[in-house]
N, C-alpha and C. Protein backbone atom coordinates (compact mmCIF):
# COMPACT_ATOMS: atom_id res chain seq x y z
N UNK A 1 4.40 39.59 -55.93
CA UNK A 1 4.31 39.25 -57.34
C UNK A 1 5.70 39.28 -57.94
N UNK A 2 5.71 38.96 -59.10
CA UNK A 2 7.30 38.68 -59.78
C UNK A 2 7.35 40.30 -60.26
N UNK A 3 8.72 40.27 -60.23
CA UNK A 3 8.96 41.53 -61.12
C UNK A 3 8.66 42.13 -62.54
N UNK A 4 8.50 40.53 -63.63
CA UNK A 4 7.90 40.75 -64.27
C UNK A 4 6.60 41.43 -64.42
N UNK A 5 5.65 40.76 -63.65
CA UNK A 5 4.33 41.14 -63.56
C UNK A 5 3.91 42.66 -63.54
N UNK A 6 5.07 42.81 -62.32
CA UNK A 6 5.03 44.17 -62.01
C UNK A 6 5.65 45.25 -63.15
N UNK A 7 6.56 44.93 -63.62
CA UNK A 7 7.09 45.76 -65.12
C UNK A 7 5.61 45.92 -66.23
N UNK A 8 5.27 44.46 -66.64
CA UNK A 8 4.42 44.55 -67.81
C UNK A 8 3.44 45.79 -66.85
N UNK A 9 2.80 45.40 -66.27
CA UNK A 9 1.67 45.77 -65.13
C UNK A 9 1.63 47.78 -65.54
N UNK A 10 2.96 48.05 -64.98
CA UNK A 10 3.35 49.39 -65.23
C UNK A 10 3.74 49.64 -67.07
N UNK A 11 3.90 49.16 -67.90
CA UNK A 11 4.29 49.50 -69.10
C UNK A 11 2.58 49.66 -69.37
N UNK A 12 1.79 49.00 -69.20
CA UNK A 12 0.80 48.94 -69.90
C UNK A 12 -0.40 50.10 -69.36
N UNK A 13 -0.01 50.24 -68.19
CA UNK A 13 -0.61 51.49 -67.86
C UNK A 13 0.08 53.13 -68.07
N UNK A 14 1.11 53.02 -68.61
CA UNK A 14 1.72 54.25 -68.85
C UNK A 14 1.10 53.97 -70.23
N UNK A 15 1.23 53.13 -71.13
CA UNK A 15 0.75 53.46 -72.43
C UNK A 15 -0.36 53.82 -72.70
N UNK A 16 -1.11 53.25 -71.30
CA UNK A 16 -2.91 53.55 -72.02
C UNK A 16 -3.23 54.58 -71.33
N UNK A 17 -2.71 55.31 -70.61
CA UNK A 17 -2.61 56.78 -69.57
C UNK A 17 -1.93 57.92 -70.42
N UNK A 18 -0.71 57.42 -71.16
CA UNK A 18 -0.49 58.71 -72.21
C UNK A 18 0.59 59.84 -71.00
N UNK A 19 0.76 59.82 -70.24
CA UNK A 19 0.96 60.89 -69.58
C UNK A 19 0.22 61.68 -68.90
N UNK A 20 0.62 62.91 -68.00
CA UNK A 20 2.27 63.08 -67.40
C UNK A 20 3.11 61.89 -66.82
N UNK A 21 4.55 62.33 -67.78
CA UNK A 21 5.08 60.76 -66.92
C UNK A 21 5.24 61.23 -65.39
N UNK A 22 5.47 62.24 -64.45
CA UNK A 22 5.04 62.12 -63.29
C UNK A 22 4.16 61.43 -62.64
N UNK A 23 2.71 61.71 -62.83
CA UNK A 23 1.04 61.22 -62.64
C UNK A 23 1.40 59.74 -63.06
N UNK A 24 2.03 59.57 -64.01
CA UNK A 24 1.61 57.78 -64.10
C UNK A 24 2.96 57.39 -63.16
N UNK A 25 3.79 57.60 -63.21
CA UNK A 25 4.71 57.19 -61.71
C UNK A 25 3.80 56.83 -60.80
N UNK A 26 3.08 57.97 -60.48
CA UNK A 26 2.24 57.65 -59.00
C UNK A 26 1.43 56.45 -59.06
N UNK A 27 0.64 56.59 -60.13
CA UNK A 27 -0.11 55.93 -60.51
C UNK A 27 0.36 54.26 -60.42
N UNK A 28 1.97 53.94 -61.27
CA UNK A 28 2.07 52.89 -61.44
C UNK A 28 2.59 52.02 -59.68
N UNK A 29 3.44 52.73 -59.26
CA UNK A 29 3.75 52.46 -57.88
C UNK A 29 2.69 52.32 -57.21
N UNK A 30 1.10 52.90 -57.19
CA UNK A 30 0.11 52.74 -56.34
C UNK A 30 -0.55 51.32 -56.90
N UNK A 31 -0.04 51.03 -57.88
CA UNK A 31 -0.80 49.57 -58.62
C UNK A 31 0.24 48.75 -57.88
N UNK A 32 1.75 48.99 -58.00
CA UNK A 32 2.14 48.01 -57.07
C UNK A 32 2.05 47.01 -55.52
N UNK A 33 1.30 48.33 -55.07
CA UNK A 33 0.93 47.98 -53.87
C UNK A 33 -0.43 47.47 -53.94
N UNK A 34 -1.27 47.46 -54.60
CA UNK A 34 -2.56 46.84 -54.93
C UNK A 34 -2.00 45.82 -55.71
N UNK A 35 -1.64 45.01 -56.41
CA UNK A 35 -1.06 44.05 -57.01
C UNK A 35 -0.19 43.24 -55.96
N UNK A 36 -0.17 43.73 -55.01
CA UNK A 36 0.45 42.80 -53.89
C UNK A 36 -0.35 42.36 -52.73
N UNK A 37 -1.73 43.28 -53.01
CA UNK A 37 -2.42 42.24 -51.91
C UNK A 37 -3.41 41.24 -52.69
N UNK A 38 -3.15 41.31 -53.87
CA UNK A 38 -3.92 40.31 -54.96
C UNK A 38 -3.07 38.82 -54.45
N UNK A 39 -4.12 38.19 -54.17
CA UNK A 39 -3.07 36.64 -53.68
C UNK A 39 -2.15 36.22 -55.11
N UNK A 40 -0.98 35.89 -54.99
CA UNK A 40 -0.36 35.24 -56.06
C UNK A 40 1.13 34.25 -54.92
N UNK A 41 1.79 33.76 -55.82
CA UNK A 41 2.77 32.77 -55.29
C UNK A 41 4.10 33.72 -56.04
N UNK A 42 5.05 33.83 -54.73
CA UNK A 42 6.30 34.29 -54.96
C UNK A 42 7.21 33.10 -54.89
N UNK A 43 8.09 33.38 -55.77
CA UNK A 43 8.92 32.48 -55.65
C UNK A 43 10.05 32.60 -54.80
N UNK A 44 10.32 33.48 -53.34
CA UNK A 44 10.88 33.79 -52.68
C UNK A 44 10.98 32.48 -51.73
N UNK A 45 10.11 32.12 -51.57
CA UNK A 45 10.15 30.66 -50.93
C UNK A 45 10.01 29.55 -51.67
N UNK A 46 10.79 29.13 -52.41
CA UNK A 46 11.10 28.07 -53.40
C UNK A 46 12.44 27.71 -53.42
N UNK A 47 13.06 26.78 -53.57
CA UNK A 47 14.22 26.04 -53.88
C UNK A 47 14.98 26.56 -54.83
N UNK A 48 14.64 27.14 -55.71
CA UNK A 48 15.08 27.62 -56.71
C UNK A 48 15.23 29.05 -56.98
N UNK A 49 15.49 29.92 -55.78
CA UNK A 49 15.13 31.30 -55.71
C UNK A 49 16.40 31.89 -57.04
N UNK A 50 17.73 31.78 -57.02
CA UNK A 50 18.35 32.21 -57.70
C UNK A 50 18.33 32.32 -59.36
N UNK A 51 17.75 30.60 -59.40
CA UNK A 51 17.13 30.56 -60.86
C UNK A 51 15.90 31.47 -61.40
N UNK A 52 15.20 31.61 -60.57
CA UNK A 52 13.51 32.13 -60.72
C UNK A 52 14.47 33.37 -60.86
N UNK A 53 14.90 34.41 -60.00
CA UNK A 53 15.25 35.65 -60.03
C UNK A 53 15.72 36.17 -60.89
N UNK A 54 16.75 35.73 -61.41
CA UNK A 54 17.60 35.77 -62.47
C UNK A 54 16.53 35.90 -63.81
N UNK A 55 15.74 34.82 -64.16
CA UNK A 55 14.72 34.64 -65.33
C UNK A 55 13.72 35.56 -65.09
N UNK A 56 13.16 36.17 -63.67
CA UNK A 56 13.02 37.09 -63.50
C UNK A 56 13.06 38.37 -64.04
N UNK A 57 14.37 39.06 -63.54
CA UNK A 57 15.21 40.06 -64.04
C UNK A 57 15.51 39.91 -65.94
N UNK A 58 15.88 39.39 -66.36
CA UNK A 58 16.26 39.29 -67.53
C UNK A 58 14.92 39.47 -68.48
N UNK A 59 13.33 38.85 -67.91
CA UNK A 59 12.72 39.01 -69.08
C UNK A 59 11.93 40.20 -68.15
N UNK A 60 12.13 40.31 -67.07
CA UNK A 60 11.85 42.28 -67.27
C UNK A 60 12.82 42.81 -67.84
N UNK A 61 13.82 43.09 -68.18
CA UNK A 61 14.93 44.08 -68.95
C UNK A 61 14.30 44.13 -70.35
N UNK A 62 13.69 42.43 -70.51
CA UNK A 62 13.87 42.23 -72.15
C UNK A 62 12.35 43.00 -72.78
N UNK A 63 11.35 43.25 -71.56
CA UNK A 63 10.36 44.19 -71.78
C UNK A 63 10.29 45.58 -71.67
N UNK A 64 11.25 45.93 -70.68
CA UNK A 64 11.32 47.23 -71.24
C UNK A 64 12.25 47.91 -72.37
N UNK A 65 13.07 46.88 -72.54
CA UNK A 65 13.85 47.01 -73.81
C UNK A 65 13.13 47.21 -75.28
N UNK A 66 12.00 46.13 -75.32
CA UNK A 66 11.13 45.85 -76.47
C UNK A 66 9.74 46.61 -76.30
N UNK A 67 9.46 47.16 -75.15
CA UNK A 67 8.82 48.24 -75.22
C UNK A 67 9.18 49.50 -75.69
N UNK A 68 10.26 49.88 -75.79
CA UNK A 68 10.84 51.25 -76.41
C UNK A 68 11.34 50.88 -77.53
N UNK A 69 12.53 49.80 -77.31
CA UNK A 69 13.16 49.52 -79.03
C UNK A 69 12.45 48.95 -80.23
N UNK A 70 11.77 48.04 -79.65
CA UNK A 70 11.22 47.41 -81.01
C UNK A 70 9.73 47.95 -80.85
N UNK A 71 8.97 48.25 -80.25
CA UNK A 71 7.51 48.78 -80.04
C UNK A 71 7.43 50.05 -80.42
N UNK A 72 8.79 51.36 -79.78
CA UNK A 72 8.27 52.50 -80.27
C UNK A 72 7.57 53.39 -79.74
N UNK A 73 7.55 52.68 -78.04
CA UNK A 73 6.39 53.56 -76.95
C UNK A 73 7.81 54.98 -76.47
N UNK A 74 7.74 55.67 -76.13
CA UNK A 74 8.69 56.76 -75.78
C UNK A 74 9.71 56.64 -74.44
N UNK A 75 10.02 56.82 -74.12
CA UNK A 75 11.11 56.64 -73.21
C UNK A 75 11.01 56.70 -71.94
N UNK A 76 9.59 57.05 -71.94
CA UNK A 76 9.42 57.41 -70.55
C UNK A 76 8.22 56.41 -70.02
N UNK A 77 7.40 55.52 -70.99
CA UNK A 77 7.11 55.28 -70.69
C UNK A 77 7.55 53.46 -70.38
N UNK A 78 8.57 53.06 -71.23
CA UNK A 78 9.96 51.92 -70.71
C UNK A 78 10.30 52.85 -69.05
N UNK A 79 10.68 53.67 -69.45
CA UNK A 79 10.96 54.13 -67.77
C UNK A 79 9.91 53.73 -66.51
N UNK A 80 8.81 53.82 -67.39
CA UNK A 80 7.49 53.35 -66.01
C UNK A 80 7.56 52.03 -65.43
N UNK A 81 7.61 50.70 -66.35
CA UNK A 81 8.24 49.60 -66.49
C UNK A 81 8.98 49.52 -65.04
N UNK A 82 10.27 50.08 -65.32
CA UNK A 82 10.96 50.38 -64.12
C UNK A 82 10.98 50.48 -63.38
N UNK A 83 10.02 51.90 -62.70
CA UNK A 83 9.49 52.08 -61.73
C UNK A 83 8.91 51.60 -61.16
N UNK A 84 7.67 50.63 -62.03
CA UNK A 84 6.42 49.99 -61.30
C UNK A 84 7.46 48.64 -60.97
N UNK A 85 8.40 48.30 -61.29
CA UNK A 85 9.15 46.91 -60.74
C UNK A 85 9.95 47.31 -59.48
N UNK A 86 10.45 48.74 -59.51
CA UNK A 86 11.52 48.88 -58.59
C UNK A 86 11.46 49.10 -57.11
N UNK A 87 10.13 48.74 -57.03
CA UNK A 87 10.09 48.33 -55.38
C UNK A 87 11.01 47.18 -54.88
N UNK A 88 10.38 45.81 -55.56
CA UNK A 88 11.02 44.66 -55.79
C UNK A 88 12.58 44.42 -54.68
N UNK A 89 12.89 45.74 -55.47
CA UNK A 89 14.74 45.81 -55.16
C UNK A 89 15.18 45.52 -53.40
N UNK A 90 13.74 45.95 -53.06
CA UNK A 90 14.37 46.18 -51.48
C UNK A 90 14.02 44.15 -50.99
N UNK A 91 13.18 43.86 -51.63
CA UNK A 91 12.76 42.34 -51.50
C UNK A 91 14.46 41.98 -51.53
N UNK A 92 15.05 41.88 -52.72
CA UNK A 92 16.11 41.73 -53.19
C UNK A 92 17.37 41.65 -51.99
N UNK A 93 17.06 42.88 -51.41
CA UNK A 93 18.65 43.65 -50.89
C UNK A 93 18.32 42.66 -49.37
N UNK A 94 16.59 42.55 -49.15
CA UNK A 94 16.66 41.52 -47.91
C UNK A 94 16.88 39.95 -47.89
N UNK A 95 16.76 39.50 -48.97
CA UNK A 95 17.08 38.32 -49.18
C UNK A 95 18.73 37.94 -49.27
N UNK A 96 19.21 39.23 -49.94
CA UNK A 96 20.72 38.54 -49.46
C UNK A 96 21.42 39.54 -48.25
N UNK A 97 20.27 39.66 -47.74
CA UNK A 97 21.12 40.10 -46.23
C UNK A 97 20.73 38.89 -45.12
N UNK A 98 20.10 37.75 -46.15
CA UNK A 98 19.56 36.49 -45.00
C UNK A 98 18.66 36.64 -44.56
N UNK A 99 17.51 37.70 -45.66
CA UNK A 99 15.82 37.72 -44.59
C UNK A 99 16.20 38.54 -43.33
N UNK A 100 17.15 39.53 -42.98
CA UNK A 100 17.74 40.53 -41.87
C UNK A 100 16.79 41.53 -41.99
N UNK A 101 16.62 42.55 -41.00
CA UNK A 101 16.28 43.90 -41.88
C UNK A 101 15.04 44.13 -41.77
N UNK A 102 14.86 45.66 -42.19
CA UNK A 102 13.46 45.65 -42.82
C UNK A 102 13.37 46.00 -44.37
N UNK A 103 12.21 45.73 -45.04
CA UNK A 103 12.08 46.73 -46.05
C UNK A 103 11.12 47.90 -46.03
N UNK A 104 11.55 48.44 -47.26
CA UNK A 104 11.74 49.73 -47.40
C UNK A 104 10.30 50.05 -48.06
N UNK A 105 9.23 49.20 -49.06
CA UNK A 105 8.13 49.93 -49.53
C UNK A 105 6.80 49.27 -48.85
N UNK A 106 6.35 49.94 -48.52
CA UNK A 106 5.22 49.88 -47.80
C UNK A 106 4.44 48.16 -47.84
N UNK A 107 4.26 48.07 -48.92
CA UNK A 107 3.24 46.63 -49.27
C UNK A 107 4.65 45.36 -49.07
N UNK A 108 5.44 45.72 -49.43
CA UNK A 108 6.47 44.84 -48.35
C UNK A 108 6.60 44.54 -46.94
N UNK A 109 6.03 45.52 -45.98
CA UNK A 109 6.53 45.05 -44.76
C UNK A 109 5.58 43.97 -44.21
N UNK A 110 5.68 43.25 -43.19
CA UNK A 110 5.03 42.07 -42.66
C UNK A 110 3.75 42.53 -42.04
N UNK A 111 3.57 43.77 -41.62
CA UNK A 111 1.93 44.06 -41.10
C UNK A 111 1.22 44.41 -42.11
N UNK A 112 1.65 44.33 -43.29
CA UNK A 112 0.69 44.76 -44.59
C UNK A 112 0.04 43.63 -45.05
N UNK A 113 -0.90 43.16 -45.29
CA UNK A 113 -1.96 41.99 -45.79
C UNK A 113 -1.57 41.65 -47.57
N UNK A 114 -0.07 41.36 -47.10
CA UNK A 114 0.22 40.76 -48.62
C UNK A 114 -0.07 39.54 -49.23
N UNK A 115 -1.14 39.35 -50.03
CA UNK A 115 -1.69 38.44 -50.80
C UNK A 115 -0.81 37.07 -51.25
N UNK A 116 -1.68 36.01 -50.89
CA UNK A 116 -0.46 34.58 -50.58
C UNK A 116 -1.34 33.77 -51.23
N UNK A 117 -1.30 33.00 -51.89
CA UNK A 117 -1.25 31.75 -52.69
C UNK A 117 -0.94 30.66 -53.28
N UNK A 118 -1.31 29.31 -53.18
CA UNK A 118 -0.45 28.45 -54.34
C UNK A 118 -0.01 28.80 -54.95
N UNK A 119 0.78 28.00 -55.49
CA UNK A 119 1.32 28.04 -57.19
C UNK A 119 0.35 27.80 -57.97
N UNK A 120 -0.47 27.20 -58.21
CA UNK A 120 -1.77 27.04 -59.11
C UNK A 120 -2.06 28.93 -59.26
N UNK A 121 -3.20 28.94 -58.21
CA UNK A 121 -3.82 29.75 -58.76
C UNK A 121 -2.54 31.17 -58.72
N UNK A 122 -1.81 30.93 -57.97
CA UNK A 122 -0.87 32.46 -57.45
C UNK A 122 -0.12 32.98 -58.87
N UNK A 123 -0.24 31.48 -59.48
CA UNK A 123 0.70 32.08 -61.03
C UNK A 123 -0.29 32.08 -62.13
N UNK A 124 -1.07 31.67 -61.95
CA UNK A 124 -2.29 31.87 -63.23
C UNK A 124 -3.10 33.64 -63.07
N UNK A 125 -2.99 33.87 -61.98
CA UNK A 125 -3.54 35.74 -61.66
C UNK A 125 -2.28 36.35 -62.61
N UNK A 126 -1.06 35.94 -61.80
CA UNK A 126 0.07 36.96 -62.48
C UNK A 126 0.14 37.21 -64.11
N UNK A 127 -0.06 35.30 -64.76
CA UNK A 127 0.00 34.98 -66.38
C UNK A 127 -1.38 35.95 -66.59
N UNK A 128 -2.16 36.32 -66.12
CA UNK A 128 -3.49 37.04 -66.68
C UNK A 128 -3.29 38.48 -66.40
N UNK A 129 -2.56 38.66 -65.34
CA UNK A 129 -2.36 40.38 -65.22
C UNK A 129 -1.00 40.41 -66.54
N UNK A 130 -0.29 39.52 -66.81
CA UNK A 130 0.68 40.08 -67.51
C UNK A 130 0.57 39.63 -69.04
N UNK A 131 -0.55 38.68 -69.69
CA UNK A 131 -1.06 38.66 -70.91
C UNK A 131 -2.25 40.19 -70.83
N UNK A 132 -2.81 40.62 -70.20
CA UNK A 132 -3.65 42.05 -70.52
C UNK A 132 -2.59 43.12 -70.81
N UNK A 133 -1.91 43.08 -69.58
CA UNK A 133 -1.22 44.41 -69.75
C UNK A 133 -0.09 44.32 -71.13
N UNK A 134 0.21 43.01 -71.38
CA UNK A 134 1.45 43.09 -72.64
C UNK A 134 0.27 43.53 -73.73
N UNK A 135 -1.24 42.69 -73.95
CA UNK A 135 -1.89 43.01 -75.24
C UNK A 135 -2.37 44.75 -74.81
N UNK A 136 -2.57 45.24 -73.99
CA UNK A 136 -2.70 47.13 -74.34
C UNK A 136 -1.11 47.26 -74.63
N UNK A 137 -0.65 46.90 -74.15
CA UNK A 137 1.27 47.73 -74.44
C UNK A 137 1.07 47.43 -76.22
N UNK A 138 1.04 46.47 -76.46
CA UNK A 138 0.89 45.90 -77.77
C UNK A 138 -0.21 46.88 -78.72
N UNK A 139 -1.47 46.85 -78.36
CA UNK A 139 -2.45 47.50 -79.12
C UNK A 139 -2.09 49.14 -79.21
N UNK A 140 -1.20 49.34 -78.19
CA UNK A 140 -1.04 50.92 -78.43
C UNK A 140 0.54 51.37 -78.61
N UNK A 141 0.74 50.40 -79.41
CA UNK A 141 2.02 50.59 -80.02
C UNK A 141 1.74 51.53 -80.59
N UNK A 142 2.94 52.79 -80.96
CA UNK A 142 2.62 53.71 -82.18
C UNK A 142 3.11 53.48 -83.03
């Protein structure tokens, strides 16, 4: 899934969980790996990987940014955001080692039954996991 997905995904469950921010750590990282065997379309194999990544990265920053700054949720739970994306990174560190390597989180490696899809439906799951989770981040603004 995009990193986005995975940010909103985790913001919206730290907000509607409340804490311990420990417990929702676990919590949000264990959604990551269930959110990856949900079929969706990565854009890791696309023509355009640098563009996608980049737009990527930037409108996760710009959610956990506007989850704490302009929303008002606490700091820790923009921190979850984070977390629940920062698997991602090792995707990242293998792609510019040329697809070399292994990675590093579990629902990443190749014997794990990671969920594959068109672009049709692979990005219409993600637009629906990440319109729910932005409207709870939203409804439980304080």
């Amino acid at each position: 899934m995009w990193v986005i997905t995975h940010v909103l995904a985790g913001l919206g469950i730290a907000a509607a969980l409340g804490g311990p921010w420990w417990l929702v750590a676990v919590v949000v990282l264990l959604s990551h790996v269930l959110m990856d065997l949900v079929p969706h379309w990565d854009y890791t194999d696309s023509g355009h990987l640098t563009v996608y990544a980049w737009c990527d990265f930037v409108a996760s920053l710009a959610a956990v940014c506007l989850a704490w700054a302009a929303l008002g949720h606490p700091w820790w739970v923009a921190l979850m955001g984070v977390v629940s994306g920062a698997p991602d990174a090792d995707v990242l560190i293998w792609l510019a080692r040329g697809r070399e390597g292994r990675k590093l989180f579990p629902s990443h490696w190749e014997r794990f039954p990671h969920g594959r899809s068109g672009p049709a439906w692979g990005i219409s799951v993600q637009v629906a996991i990440m319109a729910l989770s932005a409207a709870v981040l939203l409804s439980l603004a304080p």
